[in-house]
N, C-alpha and C. Protein backbone atom coordinates (compact mmCIF):
# COMPACT_ATOMS: atom_id res chain seq x y z
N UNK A 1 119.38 104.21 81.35
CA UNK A 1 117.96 104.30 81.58
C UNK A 1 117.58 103.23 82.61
N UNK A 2 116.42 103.56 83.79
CA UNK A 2 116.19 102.90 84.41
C UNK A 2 115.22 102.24 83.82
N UNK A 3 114.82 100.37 84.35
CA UNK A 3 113.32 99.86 83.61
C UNK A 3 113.25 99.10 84.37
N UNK A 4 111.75 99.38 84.94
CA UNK A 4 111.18 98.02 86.24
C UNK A 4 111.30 96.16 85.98
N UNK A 5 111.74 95.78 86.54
CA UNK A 5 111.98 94.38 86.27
C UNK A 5 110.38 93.59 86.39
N UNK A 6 110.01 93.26 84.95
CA UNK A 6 108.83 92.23 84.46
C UNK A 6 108.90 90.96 84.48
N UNK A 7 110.09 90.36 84.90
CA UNK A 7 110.36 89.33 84.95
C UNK A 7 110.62 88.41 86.33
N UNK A 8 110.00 87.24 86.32
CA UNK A 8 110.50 86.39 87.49
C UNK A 8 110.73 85.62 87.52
N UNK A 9 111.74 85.08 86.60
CA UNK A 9 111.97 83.45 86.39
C UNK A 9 112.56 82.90 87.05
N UNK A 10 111.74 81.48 87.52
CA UNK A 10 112.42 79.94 88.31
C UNK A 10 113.49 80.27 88.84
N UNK A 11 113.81 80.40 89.68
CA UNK A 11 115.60 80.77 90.07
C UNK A 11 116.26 81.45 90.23
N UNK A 12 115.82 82.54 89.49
CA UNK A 12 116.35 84.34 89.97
C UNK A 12 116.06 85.07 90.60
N UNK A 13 116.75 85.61 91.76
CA UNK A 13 116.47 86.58 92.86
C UNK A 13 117.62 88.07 92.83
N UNK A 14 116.87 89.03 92.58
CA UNK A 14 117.40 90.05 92.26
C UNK A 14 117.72 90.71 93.49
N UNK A 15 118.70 91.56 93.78
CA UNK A 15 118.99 92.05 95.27
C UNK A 15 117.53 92.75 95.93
N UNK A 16 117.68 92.16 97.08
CA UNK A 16 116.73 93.00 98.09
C UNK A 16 115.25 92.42 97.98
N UNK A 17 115.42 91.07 97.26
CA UNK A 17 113.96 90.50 96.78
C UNK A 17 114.51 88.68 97.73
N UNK A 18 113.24 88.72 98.41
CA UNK A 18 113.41 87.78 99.28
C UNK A 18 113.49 86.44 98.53
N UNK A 19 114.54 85.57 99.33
CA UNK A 19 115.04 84.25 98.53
C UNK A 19 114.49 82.52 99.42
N UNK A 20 114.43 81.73 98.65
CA UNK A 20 114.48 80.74 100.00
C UNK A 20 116.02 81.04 100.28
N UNK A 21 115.81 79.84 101.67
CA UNK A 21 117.27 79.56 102.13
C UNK A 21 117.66 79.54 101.27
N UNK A 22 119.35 79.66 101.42
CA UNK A 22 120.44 79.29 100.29
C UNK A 22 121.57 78.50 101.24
N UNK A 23 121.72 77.24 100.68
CA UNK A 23 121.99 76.18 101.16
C UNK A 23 123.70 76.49 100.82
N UNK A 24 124.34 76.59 99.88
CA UNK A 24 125.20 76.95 99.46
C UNK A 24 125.28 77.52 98.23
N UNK A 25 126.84 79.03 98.55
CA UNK A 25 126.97 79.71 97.30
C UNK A 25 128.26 78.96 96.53
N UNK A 26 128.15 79.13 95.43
CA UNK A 26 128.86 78.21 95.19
C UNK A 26 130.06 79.28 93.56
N UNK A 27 130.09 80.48 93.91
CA UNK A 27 130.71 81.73 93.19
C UNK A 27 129.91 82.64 92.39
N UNK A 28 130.18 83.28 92.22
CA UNK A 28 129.40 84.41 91.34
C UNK A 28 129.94 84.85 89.94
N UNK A 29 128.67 85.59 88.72
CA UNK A 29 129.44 85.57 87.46
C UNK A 29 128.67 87.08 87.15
N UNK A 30 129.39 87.38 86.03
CA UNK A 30 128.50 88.57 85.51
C UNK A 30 128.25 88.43 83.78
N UNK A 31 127.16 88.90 83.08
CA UNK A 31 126.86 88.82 82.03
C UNK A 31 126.70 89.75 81.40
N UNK A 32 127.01 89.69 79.94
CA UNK A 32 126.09 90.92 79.14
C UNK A 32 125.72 90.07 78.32
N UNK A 33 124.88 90.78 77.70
CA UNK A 33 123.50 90.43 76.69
C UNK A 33 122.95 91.38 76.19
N UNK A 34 122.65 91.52 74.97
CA UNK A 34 122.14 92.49 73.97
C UNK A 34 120.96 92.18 73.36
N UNK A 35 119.56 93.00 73.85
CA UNK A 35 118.47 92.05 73.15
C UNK A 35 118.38 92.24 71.57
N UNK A 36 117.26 91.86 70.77
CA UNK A 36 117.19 91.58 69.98
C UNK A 36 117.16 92.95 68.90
N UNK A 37 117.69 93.41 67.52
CA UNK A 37 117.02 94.31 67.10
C UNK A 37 115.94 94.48 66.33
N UNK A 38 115.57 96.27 66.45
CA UNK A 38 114.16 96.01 65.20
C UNK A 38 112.95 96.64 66.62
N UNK A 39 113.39 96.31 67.60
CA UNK A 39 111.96 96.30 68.62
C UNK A 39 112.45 98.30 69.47
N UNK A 40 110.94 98.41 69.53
CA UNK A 40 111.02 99.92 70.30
C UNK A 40 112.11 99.71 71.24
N UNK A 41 112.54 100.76 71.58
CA UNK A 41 113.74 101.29 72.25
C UNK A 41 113.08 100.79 74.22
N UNK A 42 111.29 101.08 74.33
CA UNK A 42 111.42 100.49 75.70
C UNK A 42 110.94 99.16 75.70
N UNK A 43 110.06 98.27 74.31
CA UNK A 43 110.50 96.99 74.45
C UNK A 43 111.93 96.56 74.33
N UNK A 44 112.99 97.00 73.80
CA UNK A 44 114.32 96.46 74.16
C UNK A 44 114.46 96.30 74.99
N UNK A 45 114.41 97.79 75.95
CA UNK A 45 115.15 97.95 77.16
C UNK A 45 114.60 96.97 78.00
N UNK A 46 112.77 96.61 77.93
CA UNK A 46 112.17 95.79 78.85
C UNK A 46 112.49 94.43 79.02
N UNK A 47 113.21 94.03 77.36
CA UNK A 47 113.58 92.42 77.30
C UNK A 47 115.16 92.33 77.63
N UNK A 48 115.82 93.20 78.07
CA UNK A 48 117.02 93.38 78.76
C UNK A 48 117.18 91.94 79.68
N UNK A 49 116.69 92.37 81.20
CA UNK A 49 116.43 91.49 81.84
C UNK A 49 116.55 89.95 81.74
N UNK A 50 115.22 89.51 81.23
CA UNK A 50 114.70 88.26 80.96
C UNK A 50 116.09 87.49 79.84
N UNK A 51 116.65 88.19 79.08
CA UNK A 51 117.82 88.11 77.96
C UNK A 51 119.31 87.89 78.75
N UNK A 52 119.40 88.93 79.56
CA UNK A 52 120.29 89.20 80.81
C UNK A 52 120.66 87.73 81.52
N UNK A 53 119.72 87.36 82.45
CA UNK A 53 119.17 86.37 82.97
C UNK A 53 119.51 84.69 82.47
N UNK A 54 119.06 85.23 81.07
CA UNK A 54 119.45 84.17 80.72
C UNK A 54 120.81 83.70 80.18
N UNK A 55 121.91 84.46 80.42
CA UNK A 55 122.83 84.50 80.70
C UNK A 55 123.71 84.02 81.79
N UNK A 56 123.47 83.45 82.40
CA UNK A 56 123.88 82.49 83.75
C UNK A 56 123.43 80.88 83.63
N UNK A 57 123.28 80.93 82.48
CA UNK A 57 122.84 79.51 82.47
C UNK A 57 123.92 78.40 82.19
N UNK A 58 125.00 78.91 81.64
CA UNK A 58 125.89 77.92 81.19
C UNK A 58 126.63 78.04 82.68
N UNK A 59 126.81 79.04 83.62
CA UNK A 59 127.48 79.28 84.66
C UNK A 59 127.08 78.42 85.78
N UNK A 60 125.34 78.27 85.54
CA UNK A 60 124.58 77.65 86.48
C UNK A 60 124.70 75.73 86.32
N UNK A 61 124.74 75.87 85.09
CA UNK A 61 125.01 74.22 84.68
C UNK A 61 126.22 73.70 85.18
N UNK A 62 127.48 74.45 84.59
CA UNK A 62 128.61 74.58 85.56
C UNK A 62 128.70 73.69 86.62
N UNK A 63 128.64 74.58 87.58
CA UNK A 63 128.66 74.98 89.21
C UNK A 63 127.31 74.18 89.49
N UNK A 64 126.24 73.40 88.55
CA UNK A 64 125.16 72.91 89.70
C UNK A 64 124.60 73.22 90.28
N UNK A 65 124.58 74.74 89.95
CA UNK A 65 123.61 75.49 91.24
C UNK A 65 122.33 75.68 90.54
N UNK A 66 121.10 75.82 91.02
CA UNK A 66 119.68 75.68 90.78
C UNK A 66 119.20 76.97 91.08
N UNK A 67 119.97 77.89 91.48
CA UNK A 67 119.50 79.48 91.65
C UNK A 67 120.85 80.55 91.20
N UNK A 68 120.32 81.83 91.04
CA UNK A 68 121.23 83.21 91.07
C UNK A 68 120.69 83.67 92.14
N UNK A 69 121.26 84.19 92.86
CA UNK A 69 120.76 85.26 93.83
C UNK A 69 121.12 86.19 93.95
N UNK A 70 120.99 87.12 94.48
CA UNK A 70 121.62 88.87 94.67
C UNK A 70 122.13 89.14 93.57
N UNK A 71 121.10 89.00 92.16
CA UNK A 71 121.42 89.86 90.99
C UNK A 71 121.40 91.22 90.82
N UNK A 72 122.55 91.86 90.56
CA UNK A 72 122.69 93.60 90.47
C UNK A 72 122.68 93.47 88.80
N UNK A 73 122.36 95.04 88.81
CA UNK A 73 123.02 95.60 87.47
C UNK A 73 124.22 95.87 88.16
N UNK A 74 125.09 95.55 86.32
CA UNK A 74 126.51 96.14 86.68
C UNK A 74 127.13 96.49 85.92
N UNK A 75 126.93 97.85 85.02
CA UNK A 75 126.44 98.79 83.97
C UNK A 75 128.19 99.29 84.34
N UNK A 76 129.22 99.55 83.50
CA UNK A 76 130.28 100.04 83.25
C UNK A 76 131.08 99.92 85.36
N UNK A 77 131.09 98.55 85.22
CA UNK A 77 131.01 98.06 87.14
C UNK A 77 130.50 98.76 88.09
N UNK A 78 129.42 99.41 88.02
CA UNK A 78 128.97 100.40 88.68
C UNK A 78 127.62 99.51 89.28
N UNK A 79 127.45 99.06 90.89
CA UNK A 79 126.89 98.13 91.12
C UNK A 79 125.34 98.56 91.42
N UNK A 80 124.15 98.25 91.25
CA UNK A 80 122.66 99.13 91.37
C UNK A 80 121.89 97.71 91.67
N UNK A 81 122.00 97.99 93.24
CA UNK A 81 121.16 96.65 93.87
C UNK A 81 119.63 97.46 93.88
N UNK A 82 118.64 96.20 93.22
CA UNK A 82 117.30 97.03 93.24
C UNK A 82 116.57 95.19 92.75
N UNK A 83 115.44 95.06 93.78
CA UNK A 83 114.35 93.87 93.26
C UNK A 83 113.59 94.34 91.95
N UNK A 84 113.00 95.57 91.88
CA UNK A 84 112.44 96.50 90.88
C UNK A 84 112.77 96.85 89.50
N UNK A 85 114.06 97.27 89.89
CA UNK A 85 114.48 98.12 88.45
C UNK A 85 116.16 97.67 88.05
N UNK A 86 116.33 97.61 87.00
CA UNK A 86 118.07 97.58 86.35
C UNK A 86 118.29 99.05 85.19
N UNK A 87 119.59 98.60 85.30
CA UNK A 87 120.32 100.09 84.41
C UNK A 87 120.31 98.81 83.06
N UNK A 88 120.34 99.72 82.09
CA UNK A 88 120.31 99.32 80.58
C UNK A 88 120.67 100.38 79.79
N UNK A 89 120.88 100.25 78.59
CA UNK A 89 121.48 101.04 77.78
C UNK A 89 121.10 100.71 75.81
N UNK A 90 120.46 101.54 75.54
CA UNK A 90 120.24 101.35 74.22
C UNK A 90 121.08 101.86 73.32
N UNK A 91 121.28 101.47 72.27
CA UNK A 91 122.61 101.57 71.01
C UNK A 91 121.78 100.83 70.33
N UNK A 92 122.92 99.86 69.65
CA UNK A 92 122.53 99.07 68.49
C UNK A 92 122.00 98.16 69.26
N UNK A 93 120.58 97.90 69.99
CA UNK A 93 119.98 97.07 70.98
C UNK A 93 120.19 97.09 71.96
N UNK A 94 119.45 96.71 73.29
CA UNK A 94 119.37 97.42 74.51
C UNK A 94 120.56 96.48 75.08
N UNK A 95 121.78 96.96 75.77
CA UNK A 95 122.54 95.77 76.44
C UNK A 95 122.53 96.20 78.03
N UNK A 96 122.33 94.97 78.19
CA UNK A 96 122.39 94.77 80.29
C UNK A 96 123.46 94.32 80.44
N UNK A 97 123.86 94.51 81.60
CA UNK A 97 125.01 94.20 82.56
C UNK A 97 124.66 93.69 83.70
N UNK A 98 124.54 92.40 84.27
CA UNK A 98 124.26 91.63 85.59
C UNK A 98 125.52 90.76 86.23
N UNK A 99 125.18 91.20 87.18
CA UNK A 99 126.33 90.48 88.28
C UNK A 99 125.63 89.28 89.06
N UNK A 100 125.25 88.08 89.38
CA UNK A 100 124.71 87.81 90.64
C UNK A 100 125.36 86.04 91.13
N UNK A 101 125.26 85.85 92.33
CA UNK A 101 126.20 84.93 93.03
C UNK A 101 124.99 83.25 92.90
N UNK A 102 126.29 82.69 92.13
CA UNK A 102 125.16 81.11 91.68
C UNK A 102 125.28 80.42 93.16
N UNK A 103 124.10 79.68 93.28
CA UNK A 103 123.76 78.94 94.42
C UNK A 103 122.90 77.68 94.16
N UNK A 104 123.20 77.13 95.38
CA UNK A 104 122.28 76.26 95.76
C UNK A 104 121.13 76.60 96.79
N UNK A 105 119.97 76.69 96.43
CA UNK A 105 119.00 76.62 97.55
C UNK A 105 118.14 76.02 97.71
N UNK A 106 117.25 75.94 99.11
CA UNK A 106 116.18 74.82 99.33
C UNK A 106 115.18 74.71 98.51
N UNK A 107 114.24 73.63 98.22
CA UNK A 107 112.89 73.67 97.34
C UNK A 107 113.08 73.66 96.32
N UNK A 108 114.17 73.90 95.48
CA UNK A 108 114.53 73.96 94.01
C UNK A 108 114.55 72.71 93.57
């Protein structure tokens, strides 16, 4: 299922969604994440994302980098560059699949 991205948090730039400079990349990771259960099937799918997302954080601490950039879905490796929308999948809670390359960039 497709679902428009509601989210814009500090640091994440989803493909095709304009970034500051990026000073240096410093590798890329991918995540899954399963939101919470109990919630409608398109609040799941909607808290995908933001859940998703927050999934790069131990990657980002890591590596020192202060941004993700060019976050895809990446739903059974099947890559869906979009600023707008991600692939998700409901079961036993909605799970996302994100790919995107940790960085350093300006202003952060």
């Amino acid at each position: 299922m497709l679902v428009k991205n509601q989210t814009d948090p500090s640091g994440f730039f989803f493909a095709k969604q304009e970034t500051p400079q990026i000073i240096t990349r410093l590798g890329n990771d991918v995540v899954h994440r399963r939101s919470v259960r109990g919630l409608s099937t398109l609040k799941a799918l909607q808290h995908g994302v933001p859940i998703g997302a927050g999934g790069f954080a131990e990657a980002r601490q890591k590596l020192s980098a202060n941004a993700v950039v060019n976050i895809i879905s990446y739903y059974k490796k099947v890559e869906m560059p979009s600023a707008t929308e991600f692939e998700c999948h409901a079961g036993s809670g909605a799970h996302v699949f994100l790919k995107g390359d940790l960085a350093k960039i300006a202003g952060e």
